[in-house]
Protein backbone atom coordinates (compact mmCIF):
# COMPACT_ATOMS: atom_id res chain seq x y z
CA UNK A 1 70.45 37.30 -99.17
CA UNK A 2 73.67 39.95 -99.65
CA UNK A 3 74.43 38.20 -102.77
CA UNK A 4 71.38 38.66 -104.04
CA UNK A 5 71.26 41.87 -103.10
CA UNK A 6 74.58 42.70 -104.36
CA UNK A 7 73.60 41.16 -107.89
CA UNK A 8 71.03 43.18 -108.20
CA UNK A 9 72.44 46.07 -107.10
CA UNK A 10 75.73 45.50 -109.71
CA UNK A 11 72.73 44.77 -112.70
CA UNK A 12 71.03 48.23 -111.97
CA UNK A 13 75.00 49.88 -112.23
CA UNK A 14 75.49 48.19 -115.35
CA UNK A 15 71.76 49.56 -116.84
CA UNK A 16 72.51 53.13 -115.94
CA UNK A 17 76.21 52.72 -117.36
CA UNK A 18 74.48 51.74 -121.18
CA UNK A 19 72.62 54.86 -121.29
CA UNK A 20 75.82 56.83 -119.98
CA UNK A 21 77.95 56.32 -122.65
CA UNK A 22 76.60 57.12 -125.62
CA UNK A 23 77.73 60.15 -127.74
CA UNK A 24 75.46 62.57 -128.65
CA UNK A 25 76.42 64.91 -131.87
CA UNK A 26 74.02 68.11 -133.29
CA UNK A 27 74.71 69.16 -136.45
CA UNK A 28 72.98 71.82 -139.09
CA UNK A 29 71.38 69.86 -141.58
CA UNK A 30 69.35 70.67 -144.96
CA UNK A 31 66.11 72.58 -143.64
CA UNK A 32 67.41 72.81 -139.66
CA UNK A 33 69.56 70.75 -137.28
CA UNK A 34 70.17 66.82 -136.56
CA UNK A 35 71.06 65.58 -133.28
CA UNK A 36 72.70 62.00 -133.84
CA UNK A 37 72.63 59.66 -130.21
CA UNK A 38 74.52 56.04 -130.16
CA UNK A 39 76.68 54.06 -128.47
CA UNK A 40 79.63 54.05 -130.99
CA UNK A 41 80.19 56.90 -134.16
CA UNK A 42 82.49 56.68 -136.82
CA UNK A 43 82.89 59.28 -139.10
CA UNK A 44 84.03 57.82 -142.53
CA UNK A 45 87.07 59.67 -144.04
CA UNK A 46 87.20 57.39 -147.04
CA UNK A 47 84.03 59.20 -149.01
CA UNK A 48 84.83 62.81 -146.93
CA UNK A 49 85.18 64.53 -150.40
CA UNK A 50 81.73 63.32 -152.46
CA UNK A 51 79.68 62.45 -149.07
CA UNK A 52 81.14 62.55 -145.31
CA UNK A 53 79.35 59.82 -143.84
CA UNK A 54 78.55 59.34 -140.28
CA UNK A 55 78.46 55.22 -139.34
CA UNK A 56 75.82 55.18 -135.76
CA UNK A 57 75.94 51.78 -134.36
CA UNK A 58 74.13 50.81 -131.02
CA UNK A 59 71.19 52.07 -129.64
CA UNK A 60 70.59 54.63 -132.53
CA UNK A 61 68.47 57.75 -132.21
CA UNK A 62 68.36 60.39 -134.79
CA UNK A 63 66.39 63.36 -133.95
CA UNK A 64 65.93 65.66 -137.16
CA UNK A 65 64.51 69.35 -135.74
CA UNK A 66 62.33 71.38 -138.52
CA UNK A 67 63.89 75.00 -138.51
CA UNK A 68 61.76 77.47 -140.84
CA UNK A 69 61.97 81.68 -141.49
CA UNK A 70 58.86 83.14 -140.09
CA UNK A 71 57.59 86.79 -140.12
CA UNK A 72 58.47 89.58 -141.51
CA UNK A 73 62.50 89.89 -139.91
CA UNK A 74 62.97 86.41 -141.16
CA UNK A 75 63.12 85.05 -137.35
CA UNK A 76 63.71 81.09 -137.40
CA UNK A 77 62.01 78.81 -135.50
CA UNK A 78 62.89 75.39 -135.10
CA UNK A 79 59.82 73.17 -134.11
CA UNK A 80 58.03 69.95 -134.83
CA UNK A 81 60.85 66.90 -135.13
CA UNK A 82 61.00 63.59 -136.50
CA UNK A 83 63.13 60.97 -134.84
CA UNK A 84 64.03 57.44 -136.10
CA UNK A 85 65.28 55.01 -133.52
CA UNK A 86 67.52 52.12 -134.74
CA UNK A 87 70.07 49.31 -133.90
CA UNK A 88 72.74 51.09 -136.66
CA UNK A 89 72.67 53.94 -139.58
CA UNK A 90 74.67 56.19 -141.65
CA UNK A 91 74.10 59.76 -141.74
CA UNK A 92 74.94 62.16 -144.79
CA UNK A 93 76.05 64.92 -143.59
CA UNK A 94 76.05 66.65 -147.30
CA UNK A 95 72.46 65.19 -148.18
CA UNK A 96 71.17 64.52 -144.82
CA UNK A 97 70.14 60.74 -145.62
CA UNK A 98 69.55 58.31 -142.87
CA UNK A 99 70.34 54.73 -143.87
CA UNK A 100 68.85 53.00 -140.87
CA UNK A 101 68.98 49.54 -140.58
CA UNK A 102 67.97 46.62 -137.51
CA UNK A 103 64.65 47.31 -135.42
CA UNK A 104 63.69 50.89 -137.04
CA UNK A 105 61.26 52.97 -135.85
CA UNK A 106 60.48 56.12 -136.95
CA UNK A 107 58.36 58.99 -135.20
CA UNK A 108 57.07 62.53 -135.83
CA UNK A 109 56.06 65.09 -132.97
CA UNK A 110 54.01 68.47 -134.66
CA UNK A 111 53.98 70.53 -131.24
CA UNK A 112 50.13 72.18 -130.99
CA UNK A 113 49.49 75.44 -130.69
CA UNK A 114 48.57 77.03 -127.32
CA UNK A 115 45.22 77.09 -126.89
């Protein structure tokens, strides 16, 4: 019964220790921000000059945020996202193309007014 117990408990360490190391990276991109989540990131030196390229492998989540002038004093606000979820990508950080590739998802969230 403590081995079981103990196996169990070592399984649940391991499952929080996945979601603990992945890097997270926000950048500005065309039309607002990106916020890039995986378990390994590579930045690719090689094409740095015509497009630095950002290889996501792992448990990908990229999380584009909307940012827009509004009003009169040209105050931004930076709401409604889209995120695609995938097993790897490349990001563009001069174009802002996702490549996403493995089980892609891809979701948008428009926040609604207050009513």
């Amino acid at each position: 019964m403590k081995v079981l117990a103990l196996g169990i408990a070592i399984v649940c360490q391991m499952m929080g220790q996945d979601n603990a190391e992945r890097l997270h990276l926000t950048l500005r991109a065309p039309g607002g921000r990106v916020a890039l989540t995986a378990s390994s990131m590579q930045r690719d030196l090689s094409s740095a000059a015509t497009a630095p390229i950002i290889q996501l492998k792992g448990n990908v989540e990229i999380r584009m945020i909307a940012c827009l002038p509004t009003g009169k004093d040209d105050v931004t606000v930076c709401e409604g996202t889209v995120t695609v979820h995938a097993d790897e990508a490349e990001y563009n950080e001069k174009s802002g193309e996702i490549n996403a590739r493995g089980n892609v998802r891809m979701t948008p969230h428009v926040p609604q007014p207050p009513k």
